[in-house]
N, C-alpha and C. Protein backbone atom coordinates (compact mmCIF):
# COMPACT_ATOMS: atom_id res chain seq x y z
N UNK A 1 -13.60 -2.08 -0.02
CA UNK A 1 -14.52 -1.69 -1.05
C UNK A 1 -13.92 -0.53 -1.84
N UNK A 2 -13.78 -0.46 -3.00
CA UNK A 2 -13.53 0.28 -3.49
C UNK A 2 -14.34 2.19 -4.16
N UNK A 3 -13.53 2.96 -4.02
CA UNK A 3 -14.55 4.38 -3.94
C UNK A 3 -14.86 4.76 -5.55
N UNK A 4 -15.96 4.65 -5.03
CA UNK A 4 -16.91 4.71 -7.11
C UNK A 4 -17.33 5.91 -6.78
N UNK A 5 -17.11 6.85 -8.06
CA UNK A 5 -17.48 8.09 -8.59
C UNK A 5 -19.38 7.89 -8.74
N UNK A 6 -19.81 8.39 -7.75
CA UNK A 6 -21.29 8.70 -8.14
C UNK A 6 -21.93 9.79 -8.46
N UNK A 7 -22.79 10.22 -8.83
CA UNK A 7 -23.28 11.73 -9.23
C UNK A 7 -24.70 12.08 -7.82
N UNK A 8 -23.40 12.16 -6.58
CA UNK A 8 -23.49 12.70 -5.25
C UNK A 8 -23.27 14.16 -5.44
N UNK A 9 -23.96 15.13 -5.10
CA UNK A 9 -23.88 16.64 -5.31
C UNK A 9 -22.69 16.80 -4.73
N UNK A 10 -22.00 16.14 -3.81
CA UNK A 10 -20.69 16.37 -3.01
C UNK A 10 -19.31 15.98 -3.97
N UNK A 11 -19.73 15.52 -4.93
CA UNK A 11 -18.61 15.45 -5.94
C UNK A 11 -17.83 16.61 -6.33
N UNK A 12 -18.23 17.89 -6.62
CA UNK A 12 -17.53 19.11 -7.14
C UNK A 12 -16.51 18.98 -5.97
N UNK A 13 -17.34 19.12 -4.75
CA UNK A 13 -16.34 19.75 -3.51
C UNK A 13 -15.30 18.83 -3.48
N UNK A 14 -15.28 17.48 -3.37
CA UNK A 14 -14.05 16.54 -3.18
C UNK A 14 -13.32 17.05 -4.44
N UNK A 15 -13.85 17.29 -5.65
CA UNK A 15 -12.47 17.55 -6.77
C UNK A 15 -11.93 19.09 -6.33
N UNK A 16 -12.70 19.82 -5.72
CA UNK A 16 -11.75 21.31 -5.52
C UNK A 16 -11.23 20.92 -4.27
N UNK A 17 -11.58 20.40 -3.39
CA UNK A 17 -10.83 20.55 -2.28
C UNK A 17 -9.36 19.81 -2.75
N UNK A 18 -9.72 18.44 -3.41
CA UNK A 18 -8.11 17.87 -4.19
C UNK A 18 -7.41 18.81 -5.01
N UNK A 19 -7.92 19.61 -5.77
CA UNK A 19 -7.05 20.76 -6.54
C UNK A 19 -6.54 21.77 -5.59
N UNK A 20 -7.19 22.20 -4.37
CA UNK A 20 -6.63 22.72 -3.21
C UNK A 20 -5.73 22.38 -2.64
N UNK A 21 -5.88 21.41 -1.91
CA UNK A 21 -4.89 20.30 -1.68
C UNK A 21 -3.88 20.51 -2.05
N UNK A 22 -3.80 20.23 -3.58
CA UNK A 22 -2.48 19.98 -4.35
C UNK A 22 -1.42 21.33 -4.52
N UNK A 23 -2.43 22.50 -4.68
CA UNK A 23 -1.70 23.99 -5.03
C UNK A 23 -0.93 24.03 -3.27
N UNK A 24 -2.03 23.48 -2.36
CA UNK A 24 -0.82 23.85 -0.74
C UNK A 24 0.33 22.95 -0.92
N UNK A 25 0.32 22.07 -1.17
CA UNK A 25 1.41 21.31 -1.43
C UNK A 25 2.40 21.45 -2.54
N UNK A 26 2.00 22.35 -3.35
CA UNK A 26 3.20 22.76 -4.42
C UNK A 26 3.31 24.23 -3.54
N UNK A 27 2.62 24.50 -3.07
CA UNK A 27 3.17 26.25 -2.39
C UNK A 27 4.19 25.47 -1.35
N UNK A 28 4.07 24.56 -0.40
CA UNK A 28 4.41 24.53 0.55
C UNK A 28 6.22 23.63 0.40
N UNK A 29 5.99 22.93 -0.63
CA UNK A 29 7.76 22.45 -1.62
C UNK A 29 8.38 24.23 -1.91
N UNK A 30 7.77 24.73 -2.51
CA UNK A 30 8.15 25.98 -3.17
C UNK A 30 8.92 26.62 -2.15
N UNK A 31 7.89 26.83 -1.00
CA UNK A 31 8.27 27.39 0.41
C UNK A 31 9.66 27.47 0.63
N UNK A 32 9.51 25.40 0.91
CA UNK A 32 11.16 25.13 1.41
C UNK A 32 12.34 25.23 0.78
N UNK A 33 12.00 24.96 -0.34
CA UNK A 33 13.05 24.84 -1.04
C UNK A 33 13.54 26.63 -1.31
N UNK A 34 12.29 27.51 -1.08
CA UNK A 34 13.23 29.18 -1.28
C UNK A 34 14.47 29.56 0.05
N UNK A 35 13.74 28.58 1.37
CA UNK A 35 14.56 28.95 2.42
C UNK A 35 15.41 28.35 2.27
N UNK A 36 15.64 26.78 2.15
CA UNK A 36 16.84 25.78 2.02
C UNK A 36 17.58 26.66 1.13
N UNK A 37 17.60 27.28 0.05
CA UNK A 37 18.37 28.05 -0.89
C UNK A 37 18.99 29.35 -0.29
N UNK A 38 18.17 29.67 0.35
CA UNK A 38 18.22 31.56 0.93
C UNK A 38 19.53 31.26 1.82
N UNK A 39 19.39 29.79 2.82
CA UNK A 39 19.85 29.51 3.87
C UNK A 39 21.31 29.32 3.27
N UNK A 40 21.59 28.13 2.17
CA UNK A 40 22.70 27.78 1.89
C UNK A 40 23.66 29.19 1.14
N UNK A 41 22.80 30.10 0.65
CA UNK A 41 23.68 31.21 0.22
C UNK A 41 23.92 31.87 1.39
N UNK A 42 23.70 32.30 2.66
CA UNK A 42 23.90 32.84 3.43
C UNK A 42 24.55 32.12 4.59
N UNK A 43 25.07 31.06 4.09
CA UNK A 43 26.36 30.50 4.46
C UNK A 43 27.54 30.53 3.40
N UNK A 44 27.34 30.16 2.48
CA UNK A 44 28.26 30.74 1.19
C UNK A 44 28.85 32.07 1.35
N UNK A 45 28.32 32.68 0.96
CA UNK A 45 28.68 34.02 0.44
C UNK A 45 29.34 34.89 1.51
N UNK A 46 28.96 34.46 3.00
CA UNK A 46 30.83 35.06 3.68
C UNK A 46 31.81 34.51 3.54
N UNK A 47 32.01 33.15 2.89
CA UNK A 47 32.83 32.30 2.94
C UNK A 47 33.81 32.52 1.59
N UNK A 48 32.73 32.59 0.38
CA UNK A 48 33.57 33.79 -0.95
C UNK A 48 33.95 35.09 -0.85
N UNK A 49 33.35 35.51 0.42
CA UNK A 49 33.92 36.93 0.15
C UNK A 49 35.36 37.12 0.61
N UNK A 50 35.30 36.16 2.06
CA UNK A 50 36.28 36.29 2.46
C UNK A 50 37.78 35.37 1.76
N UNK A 51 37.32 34.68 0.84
CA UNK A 51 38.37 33.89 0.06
C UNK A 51 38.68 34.72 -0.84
N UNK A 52 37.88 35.60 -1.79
CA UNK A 52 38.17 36.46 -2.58
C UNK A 52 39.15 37.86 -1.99
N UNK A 53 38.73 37.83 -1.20
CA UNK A 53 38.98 39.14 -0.40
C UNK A 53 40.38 38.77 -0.02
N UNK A 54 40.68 37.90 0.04
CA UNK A 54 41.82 38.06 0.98
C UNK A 54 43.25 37.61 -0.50
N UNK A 55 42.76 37.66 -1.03
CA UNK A 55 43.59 37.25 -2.50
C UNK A 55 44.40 38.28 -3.11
């Protein structure tokens, strides 16, 4: 059966809890992707220093 929009007082809450929803899930991409980044420079960057460095 398909879910039909009725004018159930519980309607607001299902659309904020989906806009909720959605902001944890763009916080929570955001998240990973700062550590996946943090992580890969902090494997890098002894690896240039010491290539530079030794030049």
């Amino acid at each position: 059966m398909a879910h039909m929009i009725t004018n159930s007082p519980s309607l607001p809450a299902e659309i904020e809890n989906h806009g909720t929803r959605l902001w944890w899930k763009r916080l929570g991409w955001m998240g990973f992707l700062f550590f996946l980044i943090k992580g890969l420079l902090w494997l890098v960057t002894p690896g240039l220093l010491l290539y530079f460095g030794l030049q």
